[in-house]
Protein backbone atom coordinates (compact mmCIF):
# COMPACT_ATOMS: atom_id res chain seq x y z
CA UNK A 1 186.61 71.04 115.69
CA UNK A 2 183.17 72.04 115.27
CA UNK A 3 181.31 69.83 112.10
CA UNK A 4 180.52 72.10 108.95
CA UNK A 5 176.86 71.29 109.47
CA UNK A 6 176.86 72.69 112.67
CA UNK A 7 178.63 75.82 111.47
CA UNK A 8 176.21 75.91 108.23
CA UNK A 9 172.37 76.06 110.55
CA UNK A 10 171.36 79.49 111.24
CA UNK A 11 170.87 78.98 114.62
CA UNK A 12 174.87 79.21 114.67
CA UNK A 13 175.57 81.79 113.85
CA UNK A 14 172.34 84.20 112.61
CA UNK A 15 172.30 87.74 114.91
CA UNK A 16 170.08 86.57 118.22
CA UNK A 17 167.99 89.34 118.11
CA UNK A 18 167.05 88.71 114.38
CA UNK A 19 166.79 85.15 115.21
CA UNK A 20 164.50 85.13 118.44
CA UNK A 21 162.03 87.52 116.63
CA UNK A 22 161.88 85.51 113.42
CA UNK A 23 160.72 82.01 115.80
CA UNK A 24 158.97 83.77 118.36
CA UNK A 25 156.30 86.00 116.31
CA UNK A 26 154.73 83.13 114.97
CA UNK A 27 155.32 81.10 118.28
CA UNK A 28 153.70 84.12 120.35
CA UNK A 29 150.69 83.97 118.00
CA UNK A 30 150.29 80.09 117.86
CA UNK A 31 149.85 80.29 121.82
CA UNK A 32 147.44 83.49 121.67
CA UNK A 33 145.27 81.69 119.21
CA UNK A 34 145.22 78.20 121.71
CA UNK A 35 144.42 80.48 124.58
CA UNK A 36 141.52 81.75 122.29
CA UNK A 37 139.86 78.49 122.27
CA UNK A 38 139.16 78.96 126.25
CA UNK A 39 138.96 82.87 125.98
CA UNK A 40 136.17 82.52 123.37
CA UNK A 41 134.13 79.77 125.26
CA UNK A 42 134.52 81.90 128.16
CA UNK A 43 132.86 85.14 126.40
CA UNK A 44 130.28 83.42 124.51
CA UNK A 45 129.12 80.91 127.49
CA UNK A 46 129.32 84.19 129.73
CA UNK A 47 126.86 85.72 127.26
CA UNK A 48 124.66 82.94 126.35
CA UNK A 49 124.70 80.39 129.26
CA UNK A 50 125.50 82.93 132.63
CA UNK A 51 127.67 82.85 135.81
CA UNK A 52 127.14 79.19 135.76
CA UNK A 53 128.63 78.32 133.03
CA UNK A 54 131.69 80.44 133.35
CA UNK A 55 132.00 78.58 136.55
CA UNK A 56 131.69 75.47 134.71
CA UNK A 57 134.13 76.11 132.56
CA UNK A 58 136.82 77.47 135.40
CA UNK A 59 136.31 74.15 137.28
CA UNK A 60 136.92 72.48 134.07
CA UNK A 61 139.91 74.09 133.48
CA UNK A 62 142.41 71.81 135.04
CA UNK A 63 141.93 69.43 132.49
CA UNK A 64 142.89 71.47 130.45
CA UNK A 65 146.16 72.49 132.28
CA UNK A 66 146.54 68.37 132.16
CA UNK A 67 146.55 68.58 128.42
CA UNK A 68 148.82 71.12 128.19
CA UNK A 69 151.20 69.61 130.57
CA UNK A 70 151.14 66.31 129.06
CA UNK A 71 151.85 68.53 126.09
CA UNK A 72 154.37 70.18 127.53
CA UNK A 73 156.05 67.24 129.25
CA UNK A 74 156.30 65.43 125.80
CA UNK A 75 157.00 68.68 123.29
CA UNK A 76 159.53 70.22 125.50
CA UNK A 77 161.40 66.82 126.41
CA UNK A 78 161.44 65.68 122.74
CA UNK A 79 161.99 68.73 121.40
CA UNK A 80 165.06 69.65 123.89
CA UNK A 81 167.13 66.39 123.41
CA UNK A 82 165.56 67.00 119.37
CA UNK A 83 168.07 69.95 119.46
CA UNK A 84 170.86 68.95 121.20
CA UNK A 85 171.19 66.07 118.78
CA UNK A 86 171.06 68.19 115.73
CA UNK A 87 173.60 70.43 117.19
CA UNK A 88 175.85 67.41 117.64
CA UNK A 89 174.58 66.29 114.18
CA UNK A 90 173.08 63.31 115.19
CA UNK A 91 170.40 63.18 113.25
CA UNK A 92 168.94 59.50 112.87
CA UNK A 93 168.90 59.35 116.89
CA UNK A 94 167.16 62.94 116.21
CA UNK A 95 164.33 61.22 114.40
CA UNK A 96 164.14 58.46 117.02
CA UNK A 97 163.64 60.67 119.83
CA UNK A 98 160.55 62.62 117.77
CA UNK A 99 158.81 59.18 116.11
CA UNK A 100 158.78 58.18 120.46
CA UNK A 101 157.62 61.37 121.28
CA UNK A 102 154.59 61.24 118.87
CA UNK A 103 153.90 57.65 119.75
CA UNK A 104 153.66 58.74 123.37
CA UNK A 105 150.90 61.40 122.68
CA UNK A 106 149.09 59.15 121.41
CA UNK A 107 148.85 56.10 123.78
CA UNK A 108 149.10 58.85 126.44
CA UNK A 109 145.54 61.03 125.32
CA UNK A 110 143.94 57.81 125.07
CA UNK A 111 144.40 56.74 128.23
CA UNK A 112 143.27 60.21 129.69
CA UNK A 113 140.27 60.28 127.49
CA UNK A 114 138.92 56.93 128.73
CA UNK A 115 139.28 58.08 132.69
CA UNK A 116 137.68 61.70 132.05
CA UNK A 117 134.50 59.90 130.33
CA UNK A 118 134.62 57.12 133.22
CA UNK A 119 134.74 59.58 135.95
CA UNK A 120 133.19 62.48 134.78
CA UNK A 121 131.45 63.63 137.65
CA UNK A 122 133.48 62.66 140.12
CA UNK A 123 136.36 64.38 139.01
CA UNK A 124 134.15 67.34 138.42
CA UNK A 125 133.18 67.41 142.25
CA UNK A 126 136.82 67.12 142.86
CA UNK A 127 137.93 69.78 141.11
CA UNK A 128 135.40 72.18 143.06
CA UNK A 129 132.03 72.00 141.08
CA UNK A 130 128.82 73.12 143.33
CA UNK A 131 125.47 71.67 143.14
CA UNK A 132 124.25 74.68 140.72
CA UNK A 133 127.44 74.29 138.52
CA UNK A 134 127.81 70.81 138.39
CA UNK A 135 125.91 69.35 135.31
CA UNK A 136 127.31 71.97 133.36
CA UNK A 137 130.73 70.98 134.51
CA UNK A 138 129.68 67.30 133.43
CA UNK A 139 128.20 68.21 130.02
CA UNK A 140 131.26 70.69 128.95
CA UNK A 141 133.52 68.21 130.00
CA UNK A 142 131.91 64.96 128.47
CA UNK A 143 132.05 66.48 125.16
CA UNK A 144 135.84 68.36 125.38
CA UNK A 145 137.18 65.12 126.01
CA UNK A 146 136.77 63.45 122.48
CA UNK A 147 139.31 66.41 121.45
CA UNK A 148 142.30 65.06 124.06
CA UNK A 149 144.34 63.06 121.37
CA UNK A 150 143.80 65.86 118.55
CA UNK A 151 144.40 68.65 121.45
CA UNK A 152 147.63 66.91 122.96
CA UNK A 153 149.18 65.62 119.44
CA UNK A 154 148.75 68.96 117.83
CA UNK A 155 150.39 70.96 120.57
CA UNK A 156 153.24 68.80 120.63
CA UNK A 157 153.69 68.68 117.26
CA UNK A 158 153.50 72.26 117.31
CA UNK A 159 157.36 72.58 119.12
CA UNK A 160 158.54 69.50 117.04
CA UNK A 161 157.23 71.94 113.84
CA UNK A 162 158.75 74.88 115.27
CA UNK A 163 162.39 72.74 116.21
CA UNK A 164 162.36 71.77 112.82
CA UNK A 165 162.85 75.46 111.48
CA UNK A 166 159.12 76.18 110.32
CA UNK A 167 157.05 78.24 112.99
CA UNK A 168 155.35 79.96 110.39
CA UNK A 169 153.22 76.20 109.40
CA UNK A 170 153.11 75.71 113.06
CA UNK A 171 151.25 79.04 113.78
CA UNK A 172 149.08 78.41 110.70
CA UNK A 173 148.02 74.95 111.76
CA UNK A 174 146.88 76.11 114.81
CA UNK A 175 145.38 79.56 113.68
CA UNK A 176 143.44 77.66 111.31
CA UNK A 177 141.83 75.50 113.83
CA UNK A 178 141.15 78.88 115.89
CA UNK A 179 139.28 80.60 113.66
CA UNK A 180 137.24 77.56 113.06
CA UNK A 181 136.71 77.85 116.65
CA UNK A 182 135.46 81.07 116.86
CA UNK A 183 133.53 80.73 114.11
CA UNK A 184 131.32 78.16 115.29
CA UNK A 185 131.03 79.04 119.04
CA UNK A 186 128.36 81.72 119.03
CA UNK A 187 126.32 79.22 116.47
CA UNK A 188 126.37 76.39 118.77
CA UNK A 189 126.61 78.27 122.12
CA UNK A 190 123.09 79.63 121.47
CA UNK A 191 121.89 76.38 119.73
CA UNK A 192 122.89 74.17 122.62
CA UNK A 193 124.02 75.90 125.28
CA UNK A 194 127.16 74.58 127.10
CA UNK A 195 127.37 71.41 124.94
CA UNK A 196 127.56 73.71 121.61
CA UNK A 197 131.06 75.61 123.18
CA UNK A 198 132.61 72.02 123.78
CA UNK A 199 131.36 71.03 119.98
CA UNK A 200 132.77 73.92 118.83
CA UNK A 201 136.58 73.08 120.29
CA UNK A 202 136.76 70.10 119.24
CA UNK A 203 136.28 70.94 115.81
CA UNK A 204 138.91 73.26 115.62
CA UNK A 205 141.23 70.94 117.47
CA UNK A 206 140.31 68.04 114.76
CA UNK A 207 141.17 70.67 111.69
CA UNK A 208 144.61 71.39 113.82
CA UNK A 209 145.07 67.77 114.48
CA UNK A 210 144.51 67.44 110.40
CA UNK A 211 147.06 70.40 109.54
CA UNK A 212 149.63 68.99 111.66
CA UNK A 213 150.18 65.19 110.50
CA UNK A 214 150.59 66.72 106.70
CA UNK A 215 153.42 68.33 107.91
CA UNK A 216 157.17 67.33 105.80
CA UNK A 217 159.93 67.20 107.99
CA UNK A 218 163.04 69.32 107.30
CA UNK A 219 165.82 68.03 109.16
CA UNK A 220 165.05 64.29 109.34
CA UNK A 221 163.31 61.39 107.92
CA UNK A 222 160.47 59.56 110.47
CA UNK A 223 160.34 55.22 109.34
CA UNK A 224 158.31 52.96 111.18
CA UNK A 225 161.25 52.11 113.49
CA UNK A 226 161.00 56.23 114.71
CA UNK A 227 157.72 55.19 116.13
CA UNK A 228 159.19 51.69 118.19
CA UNK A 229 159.06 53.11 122.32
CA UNK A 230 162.19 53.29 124.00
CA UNK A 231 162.70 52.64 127.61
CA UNK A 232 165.63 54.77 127.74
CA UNK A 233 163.90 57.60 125.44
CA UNK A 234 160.59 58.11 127.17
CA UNK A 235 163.06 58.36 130.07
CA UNK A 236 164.73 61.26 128.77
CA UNK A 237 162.04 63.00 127.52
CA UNK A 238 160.12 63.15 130.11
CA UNK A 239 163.20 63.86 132.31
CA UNK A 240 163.83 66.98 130.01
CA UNK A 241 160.16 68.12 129.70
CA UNK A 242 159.90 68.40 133.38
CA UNK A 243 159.74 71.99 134.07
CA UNK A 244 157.09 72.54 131.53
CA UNK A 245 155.01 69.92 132.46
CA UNK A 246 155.42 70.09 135.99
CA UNK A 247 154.95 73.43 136.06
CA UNK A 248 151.73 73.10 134.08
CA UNK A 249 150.49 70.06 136.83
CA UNK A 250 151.56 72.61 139.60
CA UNK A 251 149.06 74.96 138.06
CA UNK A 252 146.80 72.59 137.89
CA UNK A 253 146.74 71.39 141.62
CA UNK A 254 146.69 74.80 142.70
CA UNK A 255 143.80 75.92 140.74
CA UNK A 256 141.86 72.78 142.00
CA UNK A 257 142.62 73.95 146.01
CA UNK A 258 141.65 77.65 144.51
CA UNK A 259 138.82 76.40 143.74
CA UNK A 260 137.78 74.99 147.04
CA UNK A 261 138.58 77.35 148.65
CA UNK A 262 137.32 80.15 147.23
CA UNK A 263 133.93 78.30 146.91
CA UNK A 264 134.11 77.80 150.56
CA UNK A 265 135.16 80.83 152.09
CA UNK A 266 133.21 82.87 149.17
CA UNK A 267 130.68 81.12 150.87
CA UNK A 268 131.66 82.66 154.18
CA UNK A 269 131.59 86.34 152.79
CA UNK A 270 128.96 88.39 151.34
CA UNK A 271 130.30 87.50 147.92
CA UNK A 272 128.83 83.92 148.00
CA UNK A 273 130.46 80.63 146.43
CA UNK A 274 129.96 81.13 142.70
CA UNK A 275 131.30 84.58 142.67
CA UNK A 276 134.76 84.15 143.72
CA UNK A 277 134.55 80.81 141.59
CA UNK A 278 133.19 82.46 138.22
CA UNK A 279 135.97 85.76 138.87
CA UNK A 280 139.10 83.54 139.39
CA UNK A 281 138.34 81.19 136.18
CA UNK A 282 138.21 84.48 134.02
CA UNK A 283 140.78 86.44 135.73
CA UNK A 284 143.28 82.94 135.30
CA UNK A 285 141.70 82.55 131.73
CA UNK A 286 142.83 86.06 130.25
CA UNK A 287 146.21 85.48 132.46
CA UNK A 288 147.00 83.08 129.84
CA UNK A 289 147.35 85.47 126.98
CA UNK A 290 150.12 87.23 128.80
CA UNK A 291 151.44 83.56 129.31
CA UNK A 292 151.17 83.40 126.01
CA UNK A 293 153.67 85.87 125.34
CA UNK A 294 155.87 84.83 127.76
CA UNK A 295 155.83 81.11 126.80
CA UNK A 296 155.68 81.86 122.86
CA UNK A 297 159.25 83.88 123.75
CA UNK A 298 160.58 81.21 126.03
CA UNK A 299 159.74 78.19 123.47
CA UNK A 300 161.51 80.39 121.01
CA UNK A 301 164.88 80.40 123.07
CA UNK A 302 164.59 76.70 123.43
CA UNK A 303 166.09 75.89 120.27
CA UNK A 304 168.86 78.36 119.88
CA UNK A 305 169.87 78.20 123.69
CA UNK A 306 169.43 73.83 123.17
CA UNK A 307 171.38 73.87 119.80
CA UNK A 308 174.28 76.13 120.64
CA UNK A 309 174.71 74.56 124.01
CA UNK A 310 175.12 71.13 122.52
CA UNK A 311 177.60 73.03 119.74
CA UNK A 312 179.37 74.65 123.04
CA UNK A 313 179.01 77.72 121.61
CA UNK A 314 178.85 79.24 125.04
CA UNK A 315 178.68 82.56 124.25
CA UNK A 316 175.31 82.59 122.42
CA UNK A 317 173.63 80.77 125.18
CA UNK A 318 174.64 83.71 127.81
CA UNK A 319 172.82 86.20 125.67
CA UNK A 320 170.17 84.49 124.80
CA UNK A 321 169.28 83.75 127.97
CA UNK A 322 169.74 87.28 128.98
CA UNK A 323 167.83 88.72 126.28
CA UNK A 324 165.07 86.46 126.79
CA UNK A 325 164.69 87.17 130.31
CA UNK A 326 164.49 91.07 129.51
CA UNK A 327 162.03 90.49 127.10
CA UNK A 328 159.85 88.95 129.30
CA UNK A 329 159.98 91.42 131.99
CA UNK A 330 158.97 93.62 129.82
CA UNK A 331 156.14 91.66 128.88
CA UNK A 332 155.02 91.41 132.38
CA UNK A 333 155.37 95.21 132.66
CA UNK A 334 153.07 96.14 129.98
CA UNK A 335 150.36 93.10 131.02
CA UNK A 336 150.71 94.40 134.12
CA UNK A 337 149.72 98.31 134.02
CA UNK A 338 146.46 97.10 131.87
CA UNK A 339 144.89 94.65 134.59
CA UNK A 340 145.46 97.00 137.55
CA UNK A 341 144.24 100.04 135.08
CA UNK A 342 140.77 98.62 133.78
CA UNK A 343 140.34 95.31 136.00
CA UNK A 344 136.44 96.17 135.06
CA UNK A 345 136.91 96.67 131.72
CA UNK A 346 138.62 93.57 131.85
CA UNK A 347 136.02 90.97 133.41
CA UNK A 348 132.84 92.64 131.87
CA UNK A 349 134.34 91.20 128.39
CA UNK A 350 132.98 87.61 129.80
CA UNK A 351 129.09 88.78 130.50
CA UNK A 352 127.55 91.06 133.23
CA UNK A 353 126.98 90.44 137.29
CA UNK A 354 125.81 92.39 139.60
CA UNK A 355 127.77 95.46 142.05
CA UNK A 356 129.60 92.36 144.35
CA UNK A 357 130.75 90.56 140.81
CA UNK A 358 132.55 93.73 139.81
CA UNK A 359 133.59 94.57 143.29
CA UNK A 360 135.40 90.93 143.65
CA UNK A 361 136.89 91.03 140.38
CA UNK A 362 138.29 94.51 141.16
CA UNK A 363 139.75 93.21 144.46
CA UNK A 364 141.37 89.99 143.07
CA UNK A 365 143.33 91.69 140.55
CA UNK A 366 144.25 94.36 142.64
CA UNK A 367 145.47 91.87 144.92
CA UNK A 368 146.23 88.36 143.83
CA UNK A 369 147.86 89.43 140.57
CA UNK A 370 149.86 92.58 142.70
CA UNK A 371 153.25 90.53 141.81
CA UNK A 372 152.54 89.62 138.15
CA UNK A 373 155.37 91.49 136.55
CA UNK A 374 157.57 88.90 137.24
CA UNK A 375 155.83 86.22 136.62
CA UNK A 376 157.44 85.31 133.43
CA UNK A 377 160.81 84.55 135.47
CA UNK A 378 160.15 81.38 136.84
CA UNK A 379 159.42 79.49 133.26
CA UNK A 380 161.99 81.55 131.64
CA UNK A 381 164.56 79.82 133.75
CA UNK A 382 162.95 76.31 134.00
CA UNK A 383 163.27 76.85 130.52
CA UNK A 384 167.00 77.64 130.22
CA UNK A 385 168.16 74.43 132.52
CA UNK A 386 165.64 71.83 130.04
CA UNK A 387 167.29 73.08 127.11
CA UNK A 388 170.52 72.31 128.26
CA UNK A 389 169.73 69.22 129.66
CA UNK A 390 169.42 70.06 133.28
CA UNK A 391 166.01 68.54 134.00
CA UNK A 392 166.28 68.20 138.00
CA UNK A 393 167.02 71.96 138.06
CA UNK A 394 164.52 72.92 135.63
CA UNK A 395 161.74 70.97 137.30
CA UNK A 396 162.37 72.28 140.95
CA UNK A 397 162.11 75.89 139.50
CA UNK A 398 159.08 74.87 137.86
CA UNK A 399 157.45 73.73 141.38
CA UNK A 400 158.70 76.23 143.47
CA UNK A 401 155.63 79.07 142.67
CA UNK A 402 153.07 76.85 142.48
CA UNK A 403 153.43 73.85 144.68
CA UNK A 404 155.99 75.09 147.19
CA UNK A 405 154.56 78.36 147.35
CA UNK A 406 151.43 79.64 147.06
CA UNK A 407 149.84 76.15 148.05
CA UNK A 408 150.88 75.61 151.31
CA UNK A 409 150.56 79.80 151.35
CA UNK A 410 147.09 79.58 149.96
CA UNK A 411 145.85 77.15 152.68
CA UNK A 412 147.45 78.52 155.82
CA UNK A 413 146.19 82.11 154.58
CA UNK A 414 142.63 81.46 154.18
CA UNK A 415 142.45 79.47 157.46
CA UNK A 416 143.59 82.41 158.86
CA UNK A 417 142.19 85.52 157.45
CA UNK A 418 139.61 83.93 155.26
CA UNK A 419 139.00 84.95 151.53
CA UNK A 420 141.71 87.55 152.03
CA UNK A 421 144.04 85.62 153.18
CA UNK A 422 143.91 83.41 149.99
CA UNK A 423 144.52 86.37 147.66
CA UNK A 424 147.54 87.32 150.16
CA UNK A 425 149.38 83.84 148.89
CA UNK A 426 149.42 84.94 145.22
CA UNK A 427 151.73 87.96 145.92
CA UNK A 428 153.89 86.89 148.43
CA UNK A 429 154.54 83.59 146.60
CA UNK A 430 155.36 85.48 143.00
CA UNK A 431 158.06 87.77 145.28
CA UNK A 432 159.38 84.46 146.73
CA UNK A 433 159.66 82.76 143.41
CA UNK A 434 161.72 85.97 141.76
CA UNK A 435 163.87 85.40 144.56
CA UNK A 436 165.08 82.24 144.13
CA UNK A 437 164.64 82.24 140.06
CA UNK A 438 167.19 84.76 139.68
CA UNK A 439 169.73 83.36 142.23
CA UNK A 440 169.63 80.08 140.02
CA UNK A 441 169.91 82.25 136.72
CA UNK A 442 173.04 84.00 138.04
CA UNK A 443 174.64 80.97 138.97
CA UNK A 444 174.32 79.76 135.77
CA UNK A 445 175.55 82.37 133.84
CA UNK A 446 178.71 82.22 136.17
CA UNK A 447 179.02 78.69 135.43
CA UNK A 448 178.86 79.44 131.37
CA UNK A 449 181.32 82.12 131.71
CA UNK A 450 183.53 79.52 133.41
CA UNK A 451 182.96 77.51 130.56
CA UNK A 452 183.75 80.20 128.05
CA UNK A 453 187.55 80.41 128.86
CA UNK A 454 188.11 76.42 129.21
């Protein structure tokens, strides 16, 4: 028999359409406002600091992508076993899992804080800063580090917020640290330069951070003990948060080796090193608003596909995960026919450049981002094996674009045919990906319908 309290949540038995829209508007928002606080650096430092900066700000964008995986690793682990547990109404082991979850941003952004600030530069020269770039790399980075623990504990908080049944306090937490944002960036941009953009962010993320810890829970009730680590929990959430947050340290290493090499075969061409550098940080930078999308639909599914699953209501799981996936191929469809329509219009947004600036940025959407349509497969169905507790699956989907892929592809390409060759590796490996993705999806499906009749 299925408990009353199960029967009684809305994520029983509400309409799916009805139900996806209501958690992922405000989700989809609360993502395009975070990528705003990179998208707005980007346009003001393009405008008041130059090519240098927005190459500054592109090499220090893996840090970022380790933020957001640490983020993701944490908020998508917690908030998948979070789910499964209230579907099985099991809610003081639900409030255990969260109080760990929290505890572990914490200790976690600490830790990361003190070796950015202790390494600063030589991280920066790893991650593919040149000689003209580099101190801006250093002085962007020294300051956007303070903002780790406020950055990392907001976003997680964030799914824990929208889990709970309130994405509309979510979005506003983080819209209101947005607009704060945006607000001060040109001020300080043109006060102090590079420096200003990183005061700026951190702001925001503080006033997030602020928002977020004020938040009342509706499901369960956090005590001191919540908070008391786990061996077995931090297990199991990072076990479940693996496709997220590997997928988000996939992008990571591969935008470090894109990078390097486009600084050193740019370097080769007539376009130069900072070029290809500033074009691929901007290009990957307004990528994340269609992310965005994707990712603010996916995180909606979580719950519903997570909740029903451990209710083994099978049914609602298949269509979810089917209407999710259509929704984000259309997503990709629409995101698509605007890059490869005004690619220009596109990059002049983040400052001007010269005839071989717009000519590079023209050819690397054209041809790196050829595949992008179906981009939003691959996390939709590393998404759909963490919810229902399939971590191994869901974090070898997450690695196969990135690290199994267009790596190796990216490498062997440009040794080969240069800076063209390295563009080459983004299409073939998003073809590959959509391959595989949707052989894993079907399989699943089959194995739910199997389920359905048992």
């Amino acid at each position: 028999m299925i408990n009353d309290d199960i029967k009684n949540n809305p994520l029983y038995y509400e309409k799916l359409s009805k139900l996806l829209v209501r958690f992922a508007i405000p989700n989809i928002i609360s993502l395009l406002v975070s990528s705003l606080y990179n998208i707005v650096d980007q346009v003001f430092i393009g405008h008041g600091v130059g090519i240098y900066g927005n190459a500054a700000t592109n090499v220090n964008f893996p840090i970022t992508i380790i933020c957001l995986s640490i983020s993701l690793f944490l908020g998508l682990g917690g908030t998948s076993i979070f789910n499964i547990l209230l579907g099985e109404s099991k809610k003081e082991e639900a409030s255990i899992i969260i109080g760990n979850t929290l505890s572990l941003a914490i200790i976690i952004s600490i830790i990361l804080t003190t070796i950015v600030l202790i390494f600063n530069r030589k991280i920066m020269t790893l991650f593919g800063a040149t000689d003209e770039v580099l101190s801006y790399a250093i002085s962007y980075t020294s300051v956007t580090a303070i903002g780790f623990l406020p950055f990392i504990f907001s976003t997680v908080m964030s799914f824990i917020i929208r889990s709970d049944g309130s994405p509309k306090y979510s979005m506003f937490c983080v819209l209101v640290g947005a607009i704060v944002n945006t607000i001060l960036d040109p001020i300080f941009i043109f006060k102090w330069g590079i420096i200003g953009a990183g005061i700026a962010t951190i702001i925001g993320q503080f006033i997030s951070f602020i928002l977020v810890i004020r938040y009342k829970f509706n499901n369960i009730v956090l005590t001191k003990n919540s908070f008391i680590l786990r061996y077995k929990n931090i297990f199991r959430i990072f076990f479940l948060g693996a496709s997220g947050g590997i997928n988000q340290l996939s992008m990571m290493i591969t935008q470090i080796a894109m990078n390097n090499v486009f600084a050193y075969y740019g370097a080769l061409s007539i376009y130069g090193a900072n070029i290809p550098l500033a074009v691929s940080g901007i290009v990957t930078k307004v990528n994340t608003i269609v992310i965005s999308f994707v990712i603010g639909v996916v995180n909606s599914a979580q719950p519903i596909i997570g909740f029903n699953y451990g209710a083994k209501n099978y049914d609602r799981v298949i269509n979810m995960m089917k209407l999710t996936l259509s929704t984000t191929i259309c997503i990709g469809l629409i995101a698509t026919s605007i890059f490869h329509l005004f690619p220009r219009g596109i990059v002049s947004i983040f400052g001007s450049g010269d005839l071989l600036y717009f000519e590079f940025a023209e050819y690397y959407i054209h041809i790196f981002l050829f595949f992008m349509v179906v981009n939003g497969v691959q996390p939709v169905v590393g998404s759909f094996f963490t919810s229902m507790g399939k971590g191994i699956k869901g974090a070898f989907i997450a690695t196969t674009r990135q690290i199994i892929l267009l790596l190796p592809l990216l490498l062997i390409l440009s040794k080969l045919f240069g800076l063209k060759g390295a563009l080459y590796a983004g299409p073939i490996s998003d073809f590959l990906t959509l391959i595989l993705a949707l052989s894993m999806f079907f399989l699943e499906i089959k194995r739910l319908n199997k389920l359905r009749f048992n």
